[in-house]
C-alpha atoms as a PDB file:
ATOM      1  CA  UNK A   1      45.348  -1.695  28.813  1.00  0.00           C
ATOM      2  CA  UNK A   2      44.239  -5.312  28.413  1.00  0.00           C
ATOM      3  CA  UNK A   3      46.577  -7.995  29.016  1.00  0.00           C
ATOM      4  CA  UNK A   4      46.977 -11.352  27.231  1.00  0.00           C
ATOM      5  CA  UNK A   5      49.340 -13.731  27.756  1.00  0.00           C
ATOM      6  CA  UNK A   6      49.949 -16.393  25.071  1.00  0.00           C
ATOM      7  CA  UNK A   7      51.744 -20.083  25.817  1.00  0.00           C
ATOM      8  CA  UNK A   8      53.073 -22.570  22.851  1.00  0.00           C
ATOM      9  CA  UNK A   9      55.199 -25.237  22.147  1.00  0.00           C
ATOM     10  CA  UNK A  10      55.758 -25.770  18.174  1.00  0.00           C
ATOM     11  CA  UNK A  11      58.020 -28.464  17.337  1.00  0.00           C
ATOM     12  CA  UNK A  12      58.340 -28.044  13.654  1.00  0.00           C
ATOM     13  CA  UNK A  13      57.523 -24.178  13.339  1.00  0.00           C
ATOM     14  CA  UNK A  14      54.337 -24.551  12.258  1.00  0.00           C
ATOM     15  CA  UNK A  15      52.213 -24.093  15.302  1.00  0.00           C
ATOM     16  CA  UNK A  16      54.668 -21.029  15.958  1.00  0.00           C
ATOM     17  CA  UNK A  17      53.392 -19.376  12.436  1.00  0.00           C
ATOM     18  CA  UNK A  18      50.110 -19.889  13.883  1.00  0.00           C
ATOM     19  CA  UNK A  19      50.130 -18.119  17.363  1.00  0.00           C
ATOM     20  CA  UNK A  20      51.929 -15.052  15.119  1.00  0.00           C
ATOM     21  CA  UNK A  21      49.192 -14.535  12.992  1.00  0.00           C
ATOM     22  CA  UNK A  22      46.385 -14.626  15.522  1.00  0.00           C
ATOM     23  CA  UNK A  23      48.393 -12.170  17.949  1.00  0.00           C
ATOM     24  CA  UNK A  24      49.585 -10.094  15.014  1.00  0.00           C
ATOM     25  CA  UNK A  25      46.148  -7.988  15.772  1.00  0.00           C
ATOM     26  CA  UNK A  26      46.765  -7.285  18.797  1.00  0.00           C
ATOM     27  CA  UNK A  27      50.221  -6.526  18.842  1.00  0.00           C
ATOM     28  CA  UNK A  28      49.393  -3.633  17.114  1.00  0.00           C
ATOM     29  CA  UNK A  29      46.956  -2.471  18.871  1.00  0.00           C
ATOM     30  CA  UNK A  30      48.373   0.293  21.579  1.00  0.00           C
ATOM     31  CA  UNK A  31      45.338  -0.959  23.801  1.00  0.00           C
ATOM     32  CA  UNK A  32      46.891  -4.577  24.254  1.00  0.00           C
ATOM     33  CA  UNK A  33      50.101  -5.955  26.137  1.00  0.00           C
ATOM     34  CA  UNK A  34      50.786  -9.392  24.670  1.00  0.00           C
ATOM     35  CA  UNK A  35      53.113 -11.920  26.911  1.00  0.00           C
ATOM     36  CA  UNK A  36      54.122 -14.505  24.182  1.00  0.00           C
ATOM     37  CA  UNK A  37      56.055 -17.752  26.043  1.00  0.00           C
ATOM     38  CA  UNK A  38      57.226 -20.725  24.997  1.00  0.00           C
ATOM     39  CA  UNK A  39      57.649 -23.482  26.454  1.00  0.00           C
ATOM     40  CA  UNK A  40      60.677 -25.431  26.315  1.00  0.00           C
ATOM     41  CA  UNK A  41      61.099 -28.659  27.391  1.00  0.00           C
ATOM     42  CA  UNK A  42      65.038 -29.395  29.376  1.00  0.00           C
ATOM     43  CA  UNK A  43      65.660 -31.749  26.607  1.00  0.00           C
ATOM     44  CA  UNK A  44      64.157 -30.748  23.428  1.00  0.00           C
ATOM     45  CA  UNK A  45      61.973 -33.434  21.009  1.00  0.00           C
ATOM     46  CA  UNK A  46      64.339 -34.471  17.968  1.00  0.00           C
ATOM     47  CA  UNK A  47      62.652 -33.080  14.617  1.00  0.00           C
ATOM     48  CA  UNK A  48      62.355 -35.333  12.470  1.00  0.00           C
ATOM     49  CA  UNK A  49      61.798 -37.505  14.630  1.00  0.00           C
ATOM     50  CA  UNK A  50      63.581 -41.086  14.561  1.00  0.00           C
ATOM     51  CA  UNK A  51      61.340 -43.400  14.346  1.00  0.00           C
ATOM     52  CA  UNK A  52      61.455 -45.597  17.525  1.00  0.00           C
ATOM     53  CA  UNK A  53      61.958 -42.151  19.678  1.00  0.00           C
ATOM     54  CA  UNK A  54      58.340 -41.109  17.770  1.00  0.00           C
ATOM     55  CA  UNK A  55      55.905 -43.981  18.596  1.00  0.00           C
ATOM     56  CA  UNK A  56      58.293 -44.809  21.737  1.00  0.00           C
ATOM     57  CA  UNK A  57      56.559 -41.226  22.904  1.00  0.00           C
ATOM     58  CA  UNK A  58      53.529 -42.491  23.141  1.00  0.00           C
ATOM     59  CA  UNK A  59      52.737 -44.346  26.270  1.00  0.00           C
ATOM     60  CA  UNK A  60      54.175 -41.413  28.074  1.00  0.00           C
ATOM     61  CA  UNK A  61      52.163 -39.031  26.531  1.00  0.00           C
ATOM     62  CA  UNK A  62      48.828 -41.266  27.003  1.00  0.00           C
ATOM     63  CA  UNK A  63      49.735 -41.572  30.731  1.00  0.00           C
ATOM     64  CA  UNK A  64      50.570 -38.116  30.756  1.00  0.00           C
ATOM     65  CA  UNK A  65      54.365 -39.381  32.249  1.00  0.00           C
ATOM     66  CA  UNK A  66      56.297 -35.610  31.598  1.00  0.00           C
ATOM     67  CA  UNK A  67      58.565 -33.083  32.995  1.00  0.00           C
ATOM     68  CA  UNK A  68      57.005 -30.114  34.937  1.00  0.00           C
ATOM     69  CA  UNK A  69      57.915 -26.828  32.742  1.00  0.00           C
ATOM     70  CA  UNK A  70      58.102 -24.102  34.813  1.00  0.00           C
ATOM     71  CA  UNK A  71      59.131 -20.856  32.532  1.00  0.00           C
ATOM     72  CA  UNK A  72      61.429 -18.715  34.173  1.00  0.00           C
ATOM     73  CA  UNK A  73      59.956 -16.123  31.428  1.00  0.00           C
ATOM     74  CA  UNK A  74      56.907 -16.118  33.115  1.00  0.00           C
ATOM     75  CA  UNK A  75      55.450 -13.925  35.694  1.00  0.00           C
ATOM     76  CA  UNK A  76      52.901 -16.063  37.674  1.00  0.00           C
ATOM     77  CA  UNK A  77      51.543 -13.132  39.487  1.00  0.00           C
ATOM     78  CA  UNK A  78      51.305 -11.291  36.952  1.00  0.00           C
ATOM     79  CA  UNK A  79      47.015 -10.773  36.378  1.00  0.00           C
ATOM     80  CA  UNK A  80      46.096 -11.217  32.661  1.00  0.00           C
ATOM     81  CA  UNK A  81      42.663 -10.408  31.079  1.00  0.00           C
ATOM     82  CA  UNK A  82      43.224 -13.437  28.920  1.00  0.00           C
ATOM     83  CA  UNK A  83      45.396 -16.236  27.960  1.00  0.00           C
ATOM     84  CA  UNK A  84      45.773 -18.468  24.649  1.00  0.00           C
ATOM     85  CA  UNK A  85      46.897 -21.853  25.185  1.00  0.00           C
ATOM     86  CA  UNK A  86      48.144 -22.829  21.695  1.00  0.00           C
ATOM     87  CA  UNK A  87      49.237 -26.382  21.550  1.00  0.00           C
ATOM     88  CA  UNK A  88      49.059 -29.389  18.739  1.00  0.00           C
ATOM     89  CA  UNK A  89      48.350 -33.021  19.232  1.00  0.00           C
ATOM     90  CA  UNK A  90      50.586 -35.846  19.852  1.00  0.00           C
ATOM     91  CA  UNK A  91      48.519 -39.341  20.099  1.00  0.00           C
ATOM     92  CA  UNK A  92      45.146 -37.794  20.845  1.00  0.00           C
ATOM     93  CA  UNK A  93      46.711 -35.897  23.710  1.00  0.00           C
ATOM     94  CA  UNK A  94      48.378 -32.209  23.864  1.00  0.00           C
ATOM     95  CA  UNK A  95      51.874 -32.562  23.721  1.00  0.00           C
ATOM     96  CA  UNK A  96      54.048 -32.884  26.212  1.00  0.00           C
ATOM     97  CA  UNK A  97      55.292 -29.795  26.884  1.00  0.00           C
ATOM     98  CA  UNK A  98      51.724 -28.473  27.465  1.00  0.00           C
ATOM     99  CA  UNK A  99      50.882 -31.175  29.515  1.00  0.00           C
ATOM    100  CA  UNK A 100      53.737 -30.162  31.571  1.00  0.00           C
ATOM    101  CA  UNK A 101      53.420 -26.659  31.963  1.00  0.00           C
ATOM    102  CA  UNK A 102      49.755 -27.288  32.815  1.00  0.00           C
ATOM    103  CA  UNK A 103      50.333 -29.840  36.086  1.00  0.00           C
ATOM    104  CA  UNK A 104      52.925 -27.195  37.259  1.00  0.00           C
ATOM    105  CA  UNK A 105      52.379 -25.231  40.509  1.00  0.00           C
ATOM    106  CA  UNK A 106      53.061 -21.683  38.188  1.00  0.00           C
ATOM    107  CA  UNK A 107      50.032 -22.732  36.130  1.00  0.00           C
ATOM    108  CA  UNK A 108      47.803 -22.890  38.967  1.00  0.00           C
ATOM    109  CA  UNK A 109      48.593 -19.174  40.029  1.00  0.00           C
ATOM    110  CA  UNK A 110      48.580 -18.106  36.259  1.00  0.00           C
ATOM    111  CA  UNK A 111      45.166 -19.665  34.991  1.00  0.00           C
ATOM    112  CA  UNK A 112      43.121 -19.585  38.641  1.00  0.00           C
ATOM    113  CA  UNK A 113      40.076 -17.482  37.271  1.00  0.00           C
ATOM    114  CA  UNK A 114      40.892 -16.346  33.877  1.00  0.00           C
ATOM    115  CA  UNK A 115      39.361 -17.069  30.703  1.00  0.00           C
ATOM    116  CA  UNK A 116      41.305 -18.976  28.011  1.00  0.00           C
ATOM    117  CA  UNK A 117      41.098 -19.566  24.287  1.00  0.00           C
ATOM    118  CA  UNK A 118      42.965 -22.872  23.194  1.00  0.00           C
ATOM    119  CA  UNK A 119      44.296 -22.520  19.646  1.00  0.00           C
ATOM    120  CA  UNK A 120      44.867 -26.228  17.925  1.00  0.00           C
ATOM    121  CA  UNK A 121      47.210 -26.968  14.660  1.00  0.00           C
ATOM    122  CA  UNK A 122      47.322 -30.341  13.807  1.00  0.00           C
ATOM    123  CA  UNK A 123      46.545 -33.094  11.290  1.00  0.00           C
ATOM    124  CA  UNK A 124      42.774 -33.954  11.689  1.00  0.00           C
ATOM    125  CA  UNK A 125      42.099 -35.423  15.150  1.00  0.00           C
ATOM    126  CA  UNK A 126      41.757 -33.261  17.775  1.00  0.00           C
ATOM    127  CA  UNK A 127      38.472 -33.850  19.821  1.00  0.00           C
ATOM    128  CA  UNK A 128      39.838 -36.154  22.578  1.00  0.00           C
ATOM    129  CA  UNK A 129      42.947 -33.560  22.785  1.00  0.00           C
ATOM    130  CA  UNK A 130      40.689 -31.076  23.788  1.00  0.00           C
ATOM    131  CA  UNK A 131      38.362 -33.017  26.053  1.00  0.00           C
ATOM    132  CA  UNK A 132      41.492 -33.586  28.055  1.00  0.00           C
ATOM    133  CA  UNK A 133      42.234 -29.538  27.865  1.00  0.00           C
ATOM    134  CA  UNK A 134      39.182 -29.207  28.957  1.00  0.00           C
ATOM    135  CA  UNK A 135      39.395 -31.454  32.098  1.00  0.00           C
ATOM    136  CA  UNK A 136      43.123 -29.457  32.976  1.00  0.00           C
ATOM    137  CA  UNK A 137      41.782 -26.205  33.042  1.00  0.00           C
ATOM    138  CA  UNK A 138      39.143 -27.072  34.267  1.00  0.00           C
ATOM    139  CA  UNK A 139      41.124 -28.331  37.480  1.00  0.00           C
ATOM    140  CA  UNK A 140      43.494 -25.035  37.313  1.00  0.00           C
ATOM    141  CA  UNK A 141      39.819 -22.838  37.946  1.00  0.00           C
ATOM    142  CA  UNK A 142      40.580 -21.575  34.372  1.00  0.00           C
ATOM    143  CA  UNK A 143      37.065 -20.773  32.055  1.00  0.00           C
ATOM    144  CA  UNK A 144      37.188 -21.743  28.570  1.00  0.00           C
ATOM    145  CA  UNK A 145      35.584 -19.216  26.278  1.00  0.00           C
ATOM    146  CA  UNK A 146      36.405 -20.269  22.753  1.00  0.00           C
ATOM    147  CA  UNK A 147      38.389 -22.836  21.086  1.00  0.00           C
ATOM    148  CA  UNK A 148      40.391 -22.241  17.603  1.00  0.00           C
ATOM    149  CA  UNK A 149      41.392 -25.224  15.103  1.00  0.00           C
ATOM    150  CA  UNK A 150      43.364 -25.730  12.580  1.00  0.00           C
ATOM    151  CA  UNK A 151      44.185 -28.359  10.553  1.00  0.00           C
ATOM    152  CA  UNK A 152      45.525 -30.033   7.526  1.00  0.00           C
ATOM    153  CA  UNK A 153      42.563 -30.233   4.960  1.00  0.00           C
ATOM    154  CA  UNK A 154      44.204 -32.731   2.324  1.00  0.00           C
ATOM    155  CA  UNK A 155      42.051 -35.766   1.909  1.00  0.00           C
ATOM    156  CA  UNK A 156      43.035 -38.566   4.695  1.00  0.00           C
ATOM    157  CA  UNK A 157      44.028 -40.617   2.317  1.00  0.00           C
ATOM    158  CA  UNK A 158      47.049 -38.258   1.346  1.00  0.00           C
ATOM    159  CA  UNK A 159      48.130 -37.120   4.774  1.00  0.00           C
ATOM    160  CA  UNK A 160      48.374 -40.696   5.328  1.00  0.00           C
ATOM    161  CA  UNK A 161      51.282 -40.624   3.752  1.00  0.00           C
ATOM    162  CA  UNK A 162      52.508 -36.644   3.824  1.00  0.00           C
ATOM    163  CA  UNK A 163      52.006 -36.547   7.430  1.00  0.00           C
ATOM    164  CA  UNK A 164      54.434 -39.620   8.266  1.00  0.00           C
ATOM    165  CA  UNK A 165      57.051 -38.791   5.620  1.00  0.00           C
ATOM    166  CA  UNK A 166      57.382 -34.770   7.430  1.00  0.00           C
ATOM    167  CA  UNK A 167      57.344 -36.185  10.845  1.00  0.00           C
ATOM    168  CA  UNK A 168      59.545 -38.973  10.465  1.00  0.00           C
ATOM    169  CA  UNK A 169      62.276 -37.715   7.295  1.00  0.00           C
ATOM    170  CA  UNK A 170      61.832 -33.717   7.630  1.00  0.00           C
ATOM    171  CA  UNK A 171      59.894 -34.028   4.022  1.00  0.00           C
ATOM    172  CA  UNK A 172      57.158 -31.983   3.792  1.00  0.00           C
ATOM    173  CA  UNK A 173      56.340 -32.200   0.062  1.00  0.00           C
ATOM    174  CA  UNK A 174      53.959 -31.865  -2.119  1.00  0.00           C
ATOM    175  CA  UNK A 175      54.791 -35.454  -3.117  1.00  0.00           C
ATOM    176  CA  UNK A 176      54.432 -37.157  -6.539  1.00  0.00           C
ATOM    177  CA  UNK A 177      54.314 -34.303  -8.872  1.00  0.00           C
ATOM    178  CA  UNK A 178      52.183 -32.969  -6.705  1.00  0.00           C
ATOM    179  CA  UNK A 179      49.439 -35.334  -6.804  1.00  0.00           C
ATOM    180  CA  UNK A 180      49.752 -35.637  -3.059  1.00  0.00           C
ATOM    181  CA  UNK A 181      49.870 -31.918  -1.540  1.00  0.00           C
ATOM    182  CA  UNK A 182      51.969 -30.320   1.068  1.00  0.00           C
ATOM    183  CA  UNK A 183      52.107 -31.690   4.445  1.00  0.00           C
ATOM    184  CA  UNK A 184      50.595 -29.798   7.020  1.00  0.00           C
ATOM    185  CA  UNK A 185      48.345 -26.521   7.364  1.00  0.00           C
ATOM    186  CA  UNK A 186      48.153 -24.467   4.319  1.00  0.00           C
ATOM    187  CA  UNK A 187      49.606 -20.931   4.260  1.00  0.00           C
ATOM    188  CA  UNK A 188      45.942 -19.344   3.501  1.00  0.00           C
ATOM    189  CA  UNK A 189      45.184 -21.046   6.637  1.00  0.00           C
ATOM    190  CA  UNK A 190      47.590 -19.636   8.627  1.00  0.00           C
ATOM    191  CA  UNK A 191      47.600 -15.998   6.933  1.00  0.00           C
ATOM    192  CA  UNK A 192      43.715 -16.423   8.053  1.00  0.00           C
ATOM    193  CA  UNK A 193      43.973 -17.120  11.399  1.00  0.00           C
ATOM    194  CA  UNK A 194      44.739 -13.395  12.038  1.00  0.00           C
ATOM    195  CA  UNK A 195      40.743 -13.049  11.772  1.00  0.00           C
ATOM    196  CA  UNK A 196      40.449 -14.706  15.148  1.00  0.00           C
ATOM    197  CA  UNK A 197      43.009 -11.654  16.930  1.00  0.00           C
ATOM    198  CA  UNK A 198      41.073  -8.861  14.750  1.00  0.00           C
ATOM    199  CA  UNK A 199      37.914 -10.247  16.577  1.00  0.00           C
ATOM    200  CA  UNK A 200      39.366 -10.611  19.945  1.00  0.00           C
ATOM    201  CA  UNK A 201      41.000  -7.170  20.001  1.00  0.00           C
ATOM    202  CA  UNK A 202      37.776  -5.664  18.830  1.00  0.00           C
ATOM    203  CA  UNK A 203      35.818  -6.987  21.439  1.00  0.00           C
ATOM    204  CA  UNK A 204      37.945  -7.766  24.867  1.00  0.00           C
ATOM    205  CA  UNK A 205      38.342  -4.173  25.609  1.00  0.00           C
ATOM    206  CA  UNK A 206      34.702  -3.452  26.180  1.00  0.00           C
ATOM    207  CA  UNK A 207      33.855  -6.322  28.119  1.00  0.00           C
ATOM    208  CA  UNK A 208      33.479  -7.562  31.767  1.00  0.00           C
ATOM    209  CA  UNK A 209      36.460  -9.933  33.689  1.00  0.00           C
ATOM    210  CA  UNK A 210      33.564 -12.088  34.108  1.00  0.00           C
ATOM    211  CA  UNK A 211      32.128 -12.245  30.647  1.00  0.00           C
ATOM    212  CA  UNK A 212      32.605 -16.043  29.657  1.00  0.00           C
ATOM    213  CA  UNK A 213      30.548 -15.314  26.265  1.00  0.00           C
ATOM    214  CA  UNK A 214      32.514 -16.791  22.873  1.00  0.00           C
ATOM    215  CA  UNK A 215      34.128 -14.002  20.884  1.00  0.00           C
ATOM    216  CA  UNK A 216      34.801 -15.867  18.139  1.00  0.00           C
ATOM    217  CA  UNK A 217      31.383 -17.396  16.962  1.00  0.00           C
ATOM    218  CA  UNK A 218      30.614 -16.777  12.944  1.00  0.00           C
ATOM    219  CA  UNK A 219      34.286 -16.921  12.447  1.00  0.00           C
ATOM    220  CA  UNK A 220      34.492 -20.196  11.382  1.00  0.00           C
ATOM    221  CA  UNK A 221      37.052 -20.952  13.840  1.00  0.00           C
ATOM    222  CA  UNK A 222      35.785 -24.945  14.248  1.00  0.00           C
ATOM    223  CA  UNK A 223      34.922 -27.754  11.923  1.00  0.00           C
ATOM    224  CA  UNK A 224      34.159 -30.990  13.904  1.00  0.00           C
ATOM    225  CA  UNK A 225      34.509 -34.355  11.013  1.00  0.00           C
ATOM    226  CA  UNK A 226      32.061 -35.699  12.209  1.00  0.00           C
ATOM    227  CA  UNK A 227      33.066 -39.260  11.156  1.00  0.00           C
ATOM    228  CA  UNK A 228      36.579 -39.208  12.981  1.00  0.00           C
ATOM    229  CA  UNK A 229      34.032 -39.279  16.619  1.00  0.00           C
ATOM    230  CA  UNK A 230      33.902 -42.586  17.039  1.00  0.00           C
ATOM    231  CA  UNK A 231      37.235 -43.393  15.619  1.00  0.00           C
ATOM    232  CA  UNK A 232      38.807 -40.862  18.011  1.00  0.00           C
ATOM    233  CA  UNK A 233      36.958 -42.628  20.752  1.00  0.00           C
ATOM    234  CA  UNK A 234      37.940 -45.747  19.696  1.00  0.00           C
ATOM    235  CA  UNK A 235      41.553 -45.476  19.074  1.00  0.00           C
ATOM    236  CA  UNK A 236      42.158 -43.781  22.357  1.00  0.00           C
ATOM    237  CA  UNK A 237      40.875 -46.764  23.846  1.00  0.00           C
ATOM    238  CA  UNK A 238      43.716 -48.563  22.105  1.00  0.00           C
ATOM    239  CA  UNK A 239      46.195 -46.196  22.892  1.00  0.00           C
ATOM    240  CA  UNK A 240      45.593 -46.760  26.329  1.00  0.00           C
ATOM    241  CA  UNK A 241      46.057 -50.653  26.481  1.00  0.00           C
ATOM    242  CA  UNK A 242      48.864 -50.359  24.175  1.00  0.00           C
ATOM    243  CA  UNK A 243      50.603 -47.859  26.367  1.00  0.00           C
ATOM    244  CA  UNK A 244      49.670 -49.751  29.645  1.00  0.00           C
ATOM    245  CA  UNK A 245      51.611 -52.780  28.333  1.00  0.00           C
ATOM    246  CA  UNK A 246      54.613 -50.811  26.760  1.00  0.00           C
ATOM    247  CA  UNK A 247      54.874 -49.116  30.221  1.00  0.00           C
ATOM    248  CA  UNK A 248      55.160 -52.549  32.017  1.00  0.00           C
ATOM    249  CA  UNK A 249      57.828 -53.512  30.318  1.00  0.00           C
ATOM    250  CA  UNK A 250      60.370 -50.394  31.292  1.00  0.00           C
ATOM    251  CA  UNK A 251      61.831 -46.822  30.366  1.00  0.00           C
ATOM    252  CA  UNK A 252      61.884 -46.248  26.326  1.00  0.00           C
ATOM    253  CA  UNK A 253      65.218 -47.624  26.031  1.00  0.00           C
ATOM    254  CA  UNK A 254      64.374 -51.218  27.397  1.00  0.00           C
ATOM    255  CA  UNK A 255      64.829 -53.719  24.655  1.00  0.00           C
ATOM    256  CA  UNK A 256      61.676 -55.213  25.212  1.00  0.00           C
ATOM    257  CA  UNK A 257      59.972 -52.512  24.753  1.00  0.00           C
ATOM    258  CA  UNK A 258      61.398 -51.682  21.117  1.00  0.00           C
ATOM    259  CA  UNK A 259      60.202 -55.255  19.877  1.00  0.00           C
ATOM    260  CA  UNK A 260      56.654 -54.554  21.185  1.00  0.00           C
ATOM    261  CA  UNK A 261      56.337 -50.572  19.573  1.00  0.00           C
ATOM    262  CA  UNK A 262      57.466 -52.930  16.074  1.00  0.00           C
ATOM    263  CA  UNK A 263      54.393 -55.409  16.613  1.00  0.00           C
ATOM    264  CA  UNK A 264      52.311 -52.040  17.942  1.00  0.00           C
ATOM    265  CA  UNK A 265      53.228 -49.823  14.747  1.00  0.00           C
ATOM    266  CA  UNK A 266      52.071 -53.164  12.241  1.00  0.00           C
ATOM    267  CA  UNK A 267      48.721 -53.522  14.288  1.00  0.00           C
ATOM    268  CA  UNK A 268      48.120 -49.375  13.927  1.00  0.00           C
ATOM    269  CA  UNK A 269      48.791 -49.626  10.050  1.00  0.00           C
ATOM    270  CA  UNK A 270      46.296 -52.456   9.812  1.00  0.00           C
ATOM    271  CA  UNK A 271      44.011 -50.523  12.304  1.00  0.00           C
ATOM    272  CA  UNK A 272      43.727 -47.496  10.280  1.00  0.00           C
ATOM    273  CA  UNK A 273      43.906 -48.743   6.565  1.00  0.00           C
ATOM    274  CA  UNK A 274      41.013 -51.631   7.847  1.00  0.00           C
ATOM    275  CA  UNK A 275      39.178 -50.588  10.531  1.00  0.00           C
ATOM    276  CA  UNK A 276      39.157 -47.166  10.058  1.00  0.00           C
ATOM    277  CA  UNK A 277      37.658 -47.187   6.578  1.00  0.00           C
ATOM    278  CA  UNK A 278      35.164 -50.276   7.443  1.00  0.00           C
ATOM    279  CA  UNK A 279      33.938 -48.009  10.405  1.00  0.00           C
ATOM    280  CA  UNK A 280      33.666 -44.816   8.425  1.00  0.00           C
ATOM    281  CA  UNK A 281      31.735 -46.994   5.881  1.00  0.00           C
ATOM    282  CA  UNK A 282      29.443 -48.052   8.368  1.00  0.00           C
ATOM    283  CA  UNK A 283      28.458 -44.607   9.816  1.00  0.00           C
ATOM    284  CA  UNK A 284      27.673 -43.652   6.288  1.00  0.00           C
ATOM    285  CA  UNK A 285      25.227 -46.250   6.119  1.00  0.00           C
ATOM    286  CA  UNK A 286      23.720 -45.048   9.446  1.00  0.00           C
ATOM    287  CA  UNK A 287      24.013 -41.501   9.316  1.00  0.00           C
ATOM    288  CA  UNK A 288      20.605 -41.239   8.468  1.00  0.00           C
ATOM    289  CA  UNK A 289      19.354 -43.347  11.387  1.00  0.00           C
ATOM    290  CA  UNK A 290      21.896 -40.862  13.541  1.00  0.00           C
ATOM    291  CA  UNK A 291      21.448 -37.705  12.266  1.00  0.00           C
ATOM    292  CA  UNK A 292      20.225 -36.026  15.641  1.00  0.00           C
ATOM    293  CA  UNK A 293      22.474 -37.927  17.959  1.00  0.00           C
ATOM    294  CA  UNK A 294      25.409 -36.679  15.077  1.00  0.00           C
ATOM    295  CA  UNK A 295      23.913 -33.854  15.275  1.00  0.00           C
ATOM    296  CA  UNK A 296      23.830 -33.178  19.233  1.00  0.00           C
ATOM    297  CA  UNK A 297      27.870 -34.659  19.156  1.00  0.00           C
ATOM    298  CA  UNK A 298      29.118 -32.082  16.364  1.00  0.00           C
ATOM    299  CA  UNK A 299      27.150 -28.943  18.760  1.00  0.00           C
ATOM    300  CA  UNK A 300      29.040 -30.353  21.911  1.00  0.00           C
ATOM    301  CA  UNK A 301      32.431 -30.817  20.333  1.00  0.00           C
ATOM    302  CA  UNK A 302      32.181 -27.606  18.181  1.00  0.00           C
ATOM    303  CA  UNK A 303      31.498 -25.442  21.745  1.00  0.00           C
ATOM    304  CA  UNK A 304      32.262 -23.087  22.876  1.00  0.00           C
ATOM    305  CA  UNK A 305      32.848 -21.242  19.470  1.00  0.00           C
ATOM    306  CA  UNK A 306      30.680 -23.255  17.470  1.00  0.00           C
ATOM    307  CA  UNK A 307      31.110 -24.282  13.560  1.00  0.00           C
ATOM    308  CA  UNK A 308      29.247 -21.198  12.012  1.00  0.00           C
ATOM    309  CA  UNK A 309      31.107 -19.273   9.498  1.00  0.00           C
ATOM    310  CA  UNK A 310      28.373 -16.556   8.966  1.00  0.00           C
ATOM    311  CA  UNK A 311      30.141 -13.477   9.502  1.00  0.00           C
ATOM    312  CA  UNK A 312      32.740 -14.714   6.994  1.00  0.00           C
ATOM    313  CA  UNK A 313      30.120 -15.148   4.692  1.00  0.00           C
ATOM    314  CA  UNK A 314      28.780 -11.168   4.896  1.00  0.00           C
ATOM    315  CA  UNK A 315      32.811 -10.284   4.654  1.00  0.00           C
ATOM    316  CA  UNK A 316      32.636  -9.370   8.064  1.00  0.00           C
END
């Protein structure tokens, strides 16, 4: 009997849909106990969510300022063969909630030598997220052995507006007669992701406690945009002097600090419908003179399952 214990927060639903489909696999198989937990903060994130409370979140999250969630659900000494960490992204970070559970004292008894798959649903940007999963694992003695993502694949330009407008006013679209699609991950997508728990109950029973090798390689189960790297980089850098300076001026409720999110949410909007472009412009122009060094980035952040999607291509 192999155990595998699986830990989520889903705000909207969406991320919940996700988890379900990947386990599904295993849940039927009589070979597998599956532990599914989520994790709840004491007071639970308003969806939608207003729109002060929303980028008001922010410096918290960047600082990493949360509640410790300790499940009661959950059996810390309890020895799993493997845990999936299944979170989404909330200003380049994982939310919250999984930030919380992670710095708790039951997380360092539960992930202390086992090997984890992170499982990512979100918009587009996800790399720095998942640097900074890597870093908290690493620090619980927890070995990462493949990585899962997810995400929304309208163009930019329409999630730009999708995104905001099923965050902020519960509407998820599609928008304009359907000229701007559906917000969020598509159902195929989701439906999918059960590939990922046929491949992991296939293969987990026949191998080794220490066996840190990928299980999910050909399975498509990354694609890295290569020209949101340096924009990820770069905006966390902002989020961090933003939040700095929001954080000096008191708790979410000050006054002061509700004029400042106003003159931080103008400078964002400017950021990403000038900067962003104008930088993504520029990296086309280089890409040529970059290819290896894009190259080498797109293998690092694509590890440890790696962008191939061979086996889907012989129907495996």
């Amino acid at each position: 009997m192999r155990r595998v214990l699986v830990l989520y927060f889903s705000q909207t639903g969406q991320l919940h849909d996700i988890v379900r489909s990947t386990v599904a696999p295993m849940e039927r198989n009589p070979e597998f106990e599956v532990d599914t937990v989520e994790l709840k903060p004491s007071k639970p994130y308003p969806f939608p969510w207003p729109f002060f409370r929303f980028f008001n979140t922010f410096p918290e999250c960047i600082y990493e300022d949360t509640e410790v969630i300790e499940p009661a659900d959950l059996d810390a000494e309890k020895q799993y063969d493997l845990i999936i960490v299944a979170y989404t992204v909330w200003f380049l970070q994982p939310a919250l909630p999984v930030l919380g559970f992670l710095k708790s004292e039951k997380a360092k008894r539960v992930f202390a030598g086992k090997p984890v798959i992170t499982l990512i649903g979100c918009r587009n940007m996800w790399l720095m997220a998942q640097e900074r999963m890597k870093e908290l694992l690493t620090g619980l003695g927890a070995r990462l052995i493949d990585n899962i993502v997810l995400t929304d694949t309208s163009h930019s330009a329409f999630t730009f507006y999708s995104t905001p407008m099923w965050m902020l006013f519960g509407k998820r679209g599609p928008f304009f007669n359907g000229w701007i699609p559906r917000a969020g991950i598509s159902q195929a997508d989701i439906d999918g992701a059960e590939r990922f728990g046929r491949a992991i109950a296939a293969q987990l029973p026949n191998r080794d406690a220490k066996d840190d090798r990928p299980m999910l390689t050909g399975l498509g189960a990354v694609h890295v945009r290569e020209g949101l790297i340096e924009s990820e980089k770069t905006i966390k850098r902002s989020f961090r002097l933003w939040g700095a300076l929001l954080r000096s001026l008191g708790k979410p409720d000050a006054l002061a600090r509700q004029f400042v999110i106003l003159l931080y949410f103008l400078f964002l909007f400017l950021v990403i419908i000038t900067v962003v472009p104008i930088l993504a412009v520029i990296k086309m122009i280089l890409k040529p003179l970059a290819k290896a060094s894009i190259a080498k980035q797109r293998e690092y952040f694509a590890a440890p399952s790696g962008e191939s999607s061979q086996l889907l291509e012989r129907g495996a």
